[in-house]
C-alpha atoms as a PDB file:
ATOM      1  CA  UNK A   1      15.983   4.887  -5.450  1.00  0.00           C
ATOM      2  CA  UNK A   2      16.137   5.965  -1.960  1.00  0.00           C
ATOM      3  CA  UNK A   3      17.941   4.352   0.727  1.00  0.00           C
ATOM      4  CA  UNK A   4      16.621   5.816   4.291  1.00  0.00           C
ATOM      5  CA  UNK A   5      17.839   4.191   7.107  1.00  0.00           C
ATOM      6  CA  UNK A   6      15.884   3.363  10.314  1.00  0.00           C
ATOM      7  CA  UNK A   7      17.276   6.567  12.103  1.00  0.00           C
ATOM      8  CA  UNK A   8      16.220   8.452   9.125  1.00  0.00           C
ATOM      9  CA  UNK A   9      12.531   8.039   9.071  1.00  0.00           C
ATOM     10  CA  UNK A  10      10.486   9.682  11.459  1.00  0.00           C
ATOM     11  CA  UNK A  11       6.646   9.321  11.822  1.00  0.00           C
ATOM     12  CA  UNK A  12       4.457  11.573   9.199  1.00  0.00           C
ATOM     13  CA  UNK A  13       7.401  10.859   6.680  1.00  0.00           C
ATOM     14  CA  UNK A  14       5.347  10.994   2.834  1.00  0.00           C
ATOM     15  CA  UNK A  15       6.728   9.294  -0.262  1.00  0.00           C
ATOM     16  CA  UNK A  16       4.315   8.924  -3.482  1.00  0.00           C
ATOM     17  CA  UNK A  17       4.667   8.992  -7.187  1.00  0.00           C
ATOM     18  CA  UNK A  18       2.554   8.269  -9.595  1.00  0.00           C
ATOM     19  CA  UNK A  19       2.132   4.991 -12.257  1.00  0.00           C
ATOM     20  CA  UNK A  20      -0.151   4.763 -15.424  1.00  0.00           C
ATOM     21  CA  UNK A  21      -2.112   1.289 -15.971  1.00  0.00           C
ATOM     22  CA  UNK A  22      -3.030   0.404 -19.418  1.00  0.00           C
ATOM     23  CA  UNK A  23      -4.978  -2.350 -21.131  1.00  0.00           C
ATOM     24  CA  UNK A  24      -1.050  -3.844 -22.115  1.00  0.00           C
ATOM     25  CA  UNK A  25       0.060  -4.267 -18.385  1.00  0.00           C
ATOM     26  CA  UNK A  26      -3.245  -5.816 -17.922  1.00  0.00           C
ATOM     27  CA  UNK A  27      -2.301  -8.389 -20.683  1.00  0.00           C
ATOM     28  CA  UNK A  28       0.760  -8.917 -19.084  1.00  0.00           C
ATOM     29  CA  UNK A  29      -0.286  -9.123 -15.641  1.00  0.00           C
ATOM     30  CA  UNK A  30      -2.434 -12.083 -16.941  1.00  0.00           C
ATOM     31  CA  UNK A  31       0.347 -13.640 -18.333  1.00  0.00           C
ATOM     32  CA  UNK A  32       2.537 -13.056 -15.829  1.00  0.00           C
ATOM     33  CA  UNK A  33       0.080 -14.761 -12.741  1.00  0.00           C
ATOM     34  CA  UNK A  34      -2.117 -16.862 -14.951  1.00  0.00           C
ATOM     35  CA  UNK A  35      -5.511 -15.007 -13.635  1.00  0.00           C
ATOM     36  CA  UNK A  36      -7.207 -15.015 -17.220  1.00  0.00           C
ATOM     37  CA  UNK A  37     -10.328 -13.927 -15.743  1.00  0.00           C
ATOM     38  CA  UNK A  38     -12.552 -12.029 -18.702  1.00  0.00           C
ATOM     39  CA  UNK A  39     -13.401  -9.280 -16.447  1.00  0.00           C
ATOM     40  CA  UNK A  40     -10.084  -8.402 -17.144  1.00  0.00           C
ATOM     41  CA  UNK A  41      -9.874  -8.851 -20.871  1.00  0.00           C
ATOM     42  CA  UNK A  42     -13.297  -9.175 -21.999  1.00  0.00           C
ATOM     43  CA  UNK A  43     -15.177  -5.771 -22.620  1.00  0.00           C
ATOM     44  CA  UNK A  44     -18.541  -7.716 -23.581  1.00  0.00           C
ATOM     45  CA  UNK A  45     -18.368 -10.070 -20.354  1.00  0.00           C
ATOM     46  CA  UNK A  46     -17.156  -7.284 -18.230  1.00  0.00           C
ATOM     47  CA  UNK A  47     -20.431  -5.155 -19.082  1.00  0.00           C
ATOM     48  CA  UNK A  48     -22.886  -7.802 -18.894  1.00  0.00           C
ATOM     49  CA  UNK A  49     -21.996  -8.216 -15.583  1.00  0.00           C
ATOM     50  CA  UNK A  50     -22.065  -4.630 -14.482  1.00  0.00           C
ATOM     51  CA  UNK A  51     -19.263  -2.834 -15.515  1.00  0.00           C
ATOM     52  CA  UNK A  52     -18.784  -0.230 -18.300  1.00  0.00           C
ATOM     53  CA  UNK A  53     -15.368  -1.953 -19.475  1.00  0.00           C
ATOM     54  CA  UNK A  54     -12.417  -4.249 -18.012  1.00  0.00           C
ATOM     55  CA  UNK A  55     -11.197  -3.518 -14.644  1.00  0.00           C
ATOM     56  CA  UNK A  56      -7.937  -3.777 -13.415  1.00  0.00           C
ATOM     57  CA  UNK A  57      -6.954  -6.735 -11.524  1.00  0.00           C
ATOM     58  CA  UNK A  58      -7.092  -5.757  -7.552  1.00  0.00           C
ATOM     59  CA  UNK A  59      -3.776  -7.804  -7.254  1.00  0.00           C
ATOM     60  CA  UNK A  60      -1.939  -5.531 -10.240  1.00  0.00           C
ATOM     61  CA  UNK A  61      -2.779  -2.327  -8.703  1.00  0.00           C
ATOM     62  CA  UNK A  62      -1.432  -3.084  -5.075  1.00  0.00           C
ATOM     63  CA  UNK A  63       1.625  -4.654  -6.286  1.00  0.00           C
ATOM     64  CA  UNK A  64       2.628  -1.412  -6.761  1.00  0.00           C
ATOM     65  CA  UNK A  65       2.999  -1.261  -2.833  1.00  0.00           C
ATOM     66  CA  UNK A  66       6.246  -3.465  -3.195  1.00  0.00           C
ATOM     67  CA  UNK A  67       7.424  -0.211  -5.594  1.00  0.00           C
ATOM     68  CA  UNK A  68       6.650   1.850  -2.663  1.00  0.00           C
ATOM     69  CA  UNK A  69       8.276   0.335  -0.288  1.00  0.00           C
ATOM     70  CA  UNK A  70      11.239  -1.235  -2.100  1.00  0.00           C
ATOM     71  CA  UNK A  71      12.121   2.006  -4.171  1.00  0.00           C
ATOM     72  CA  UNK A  72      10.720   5.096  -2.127  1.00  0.00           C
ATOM     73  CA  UNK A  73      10.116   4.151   1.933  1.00  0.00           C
ATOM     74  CA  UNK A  74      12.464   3.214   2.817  1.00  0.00           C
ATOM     75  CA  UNK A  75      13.931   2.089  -0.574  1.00  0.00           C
ATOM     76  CA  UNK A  76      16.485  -0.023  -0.983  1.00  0.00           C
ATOM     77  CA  UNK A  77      16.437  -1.393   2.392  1.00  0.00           C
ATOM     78  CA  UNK A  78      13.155  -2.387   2.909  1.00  0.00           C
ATOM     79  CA  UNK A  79      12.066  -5.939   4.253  1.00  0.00           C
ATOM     80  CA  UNK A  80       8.202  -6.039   3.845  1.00  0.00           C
ATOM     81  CA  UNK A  81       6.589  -7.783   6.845  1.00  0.00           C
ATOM     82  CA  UNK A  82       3.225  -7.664   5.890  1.00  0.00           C
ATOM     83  CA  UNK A  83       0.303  -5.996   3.830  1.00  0.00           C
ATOM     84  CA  UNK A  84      -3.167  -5.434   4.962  1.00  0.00           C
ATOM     85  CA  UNK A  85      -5.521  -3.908   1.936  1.00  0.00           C
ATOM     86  CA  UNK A  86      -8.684  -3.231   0.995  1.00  0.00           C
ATOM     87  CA  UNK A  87      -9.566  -2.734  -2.474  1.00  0.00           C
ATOM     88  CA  UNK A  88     -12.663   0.214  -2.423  1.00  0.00           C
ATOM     89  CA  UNK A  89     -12.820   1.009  -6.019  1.00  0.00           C
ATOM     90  CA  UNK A  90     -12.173  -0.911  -9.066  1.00  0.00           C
ATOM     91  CA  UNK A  91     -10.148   1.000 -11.969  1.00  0.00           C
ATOM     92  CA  UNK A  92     -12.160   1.088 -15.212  1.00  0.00           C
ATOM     93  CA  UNK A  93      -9.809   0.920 -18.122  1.00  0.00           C
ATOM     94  CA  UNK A  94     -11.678   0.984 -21.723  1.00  0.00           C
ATOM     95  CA  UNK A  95     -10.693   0.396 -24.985  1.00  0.00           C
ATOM     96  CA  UNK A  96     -12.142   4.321 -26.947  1.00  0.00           C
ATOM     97  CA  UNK A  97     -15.582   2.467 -26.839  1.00  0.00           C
ATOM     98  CA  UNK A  98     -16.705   4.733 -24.232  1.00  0.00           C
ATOM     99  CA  UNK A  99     -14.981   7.892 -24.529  1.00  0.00           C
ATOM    100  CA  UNK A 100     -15.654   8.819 -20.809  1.00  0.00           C
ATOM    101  CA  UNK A 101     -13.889   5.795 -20.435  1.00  0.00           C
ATOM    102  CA  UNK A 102      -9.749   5.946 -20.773  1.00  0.00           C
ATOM    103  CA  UNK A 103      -7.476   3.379 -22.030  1.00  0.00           C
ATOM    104  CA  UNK A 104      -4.731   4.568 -19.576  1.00  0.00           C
ATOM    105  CA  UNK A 105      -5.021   5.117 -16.378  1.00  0.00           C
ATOM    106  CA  UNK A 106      -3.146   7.220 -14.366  1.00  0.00           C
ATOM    107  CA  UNK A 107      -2.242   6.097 -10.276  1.00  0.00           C
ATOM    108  CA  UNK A 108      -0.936   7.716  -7.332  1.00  0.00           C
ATOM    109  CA  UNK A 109       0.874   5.464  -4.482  1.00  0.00           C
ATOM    110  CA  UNK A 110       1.157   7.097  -1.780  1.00  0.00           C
ATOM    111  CA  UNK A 111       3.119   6.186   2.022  1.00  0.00           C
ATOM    112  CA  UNK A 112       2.511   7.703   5.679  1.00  0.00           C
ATOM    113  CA  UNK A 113       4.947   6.502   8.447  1.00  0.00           C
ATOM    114  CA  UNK A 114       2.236   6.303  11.014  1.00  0.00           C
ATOM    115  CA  UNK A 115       4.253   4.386  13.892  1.00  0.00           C
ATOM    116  CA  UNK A 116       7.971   2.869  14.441  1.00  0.00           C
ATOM    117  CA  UNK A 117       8.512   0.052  16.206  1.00  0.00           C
ATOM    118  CA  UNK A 118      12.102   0.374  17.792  1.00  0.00           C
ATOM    119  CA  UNK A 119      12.669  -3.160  18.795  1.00  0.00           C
ATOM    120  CA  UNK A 120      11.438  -4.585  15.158  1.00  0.00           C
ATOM    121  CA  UNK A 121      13.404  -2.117  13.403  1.00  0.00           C
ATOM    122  CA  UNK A 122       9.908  -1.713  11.462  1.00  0.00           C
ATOM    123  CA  UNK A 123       7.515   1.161  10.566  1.00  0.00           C
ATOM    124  CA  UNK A 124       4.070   1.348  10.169  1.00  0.00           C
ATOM    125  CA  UNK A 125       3.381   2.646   6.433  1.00  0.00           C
ATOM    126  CA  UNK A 126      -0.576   3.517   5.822  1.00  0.00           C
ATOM    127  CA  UNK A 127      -0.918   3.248   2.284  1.00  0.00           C
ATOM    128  CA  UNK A 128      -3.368   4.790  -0.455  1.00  0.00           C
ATOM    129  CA  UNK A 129      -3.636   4.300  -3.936  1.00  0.00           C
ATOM    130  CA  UNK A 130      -5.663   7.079  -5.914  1.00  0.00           C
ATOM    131  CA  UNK A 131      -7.253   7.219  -9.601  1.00  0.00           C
ATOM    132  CA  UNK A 132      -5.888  10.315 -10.615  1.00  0.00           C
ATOM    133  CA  UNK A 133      -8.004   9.372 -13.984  1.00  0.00           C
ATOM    134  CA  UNK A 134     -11.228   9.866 -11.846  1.00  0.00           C
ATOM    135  CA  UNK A 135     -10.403  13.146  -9.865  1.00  0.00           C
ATOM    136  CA  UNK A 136      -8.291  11.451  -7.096  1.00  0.00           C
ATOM    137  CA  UNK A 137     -10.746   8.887  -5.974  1.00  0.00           C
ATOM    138  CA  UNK A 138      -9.649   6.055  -3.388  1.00  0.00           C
ATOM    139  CA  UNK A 139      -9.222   2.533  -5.394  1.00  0.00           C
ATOM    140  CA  UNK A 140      -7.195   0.774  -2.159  1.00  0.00           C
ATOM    141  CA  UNK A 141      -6.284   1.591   1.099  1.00  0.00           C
ATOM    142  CA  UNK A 142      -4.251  -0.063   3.722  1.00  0.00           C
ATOM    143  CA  UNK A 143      -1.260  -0.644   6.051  1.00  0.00           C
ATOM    144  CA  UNK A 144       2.347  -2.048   5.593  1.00  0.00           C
ATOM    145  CA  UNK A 145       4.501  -3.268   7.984  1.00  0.00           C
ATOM    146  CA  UNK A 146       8.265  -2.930   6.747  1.00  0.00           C
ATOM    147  CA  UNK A 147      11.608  -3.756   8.242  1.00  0.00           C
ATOM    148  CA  UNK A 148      14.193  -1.504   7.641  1.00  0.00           C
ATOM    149  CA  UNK A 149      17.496  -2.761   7.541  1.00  0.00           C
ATOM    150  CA  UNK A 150      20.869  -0.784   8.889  1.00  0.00           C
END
């Protein structure tokens, strides 16, 4: 876990790493908020309205922007203002019935220090979150505002 201070970060500062998403985190994302929607657990219902298998919940794949900032920038003393996101892509995750199709999906989170606001204490984080799974394609982009504390 890092632990960068205010002082510490300066603007074009990077942090990423990469997550997998699989059809069990779905399960237990559901669980976990209640959203039971079949587009995320229902292969048939998911292709009869359009898509080739169940897609991730847009919700599941940008709470990984709370790992970002709360492990990686600034880490451990991160107080996350606000979030601003726009979901461009869903992520596809199958269950083998299409074989183009994968069961696990593989993420990258990444974090650009675009601004600092002295007085706040607070960066300006533009965020991205990549499908590695589909050649690197976009599935959200956005901005974070985040306190740092110390």
């Amino acid at each position: 876990m890092n632990s960068y201070t205010y002082d510490k970060i300066d603007i074009g500062h990077v942090e990423s790493f990469k997550v997998e998403l699989t059809t069990e985190k779905l399960r237990l994302f559901s669980e976990i908020t209640g959203d039971c929607n079949p587009l995320h657990n229902d292969e048939a219902f998911s292709r009869k309205r359009g898509y080739p298998c169940v897609i991730s919940h847009g919700m599941l794949t940008a709470s990984f922007l709370s790992t970002l900032a709360g492990v990686y920038l600034p880490g451990q003393n991160d107080l996350v203002h606000e979030v601003s996101i726009r979901l461009v892509k869903p992520v596809l995750i199958g269950n083998g019935l299409d074989p183009s199709i994968q069961d696990r999906v593989a993420l990258t989170v990444t974090g650009k220090v675009v601004d600092k606001q002295d007085i706040f204490r607070r960066i300006i984080v533009k965020v991205t979150i990549t499908n590695d799974s589909e050649g690197g394609e976009p599935v959200l982009r956005g901005v974070m505002k985040i306190g740092v504390a110390v």
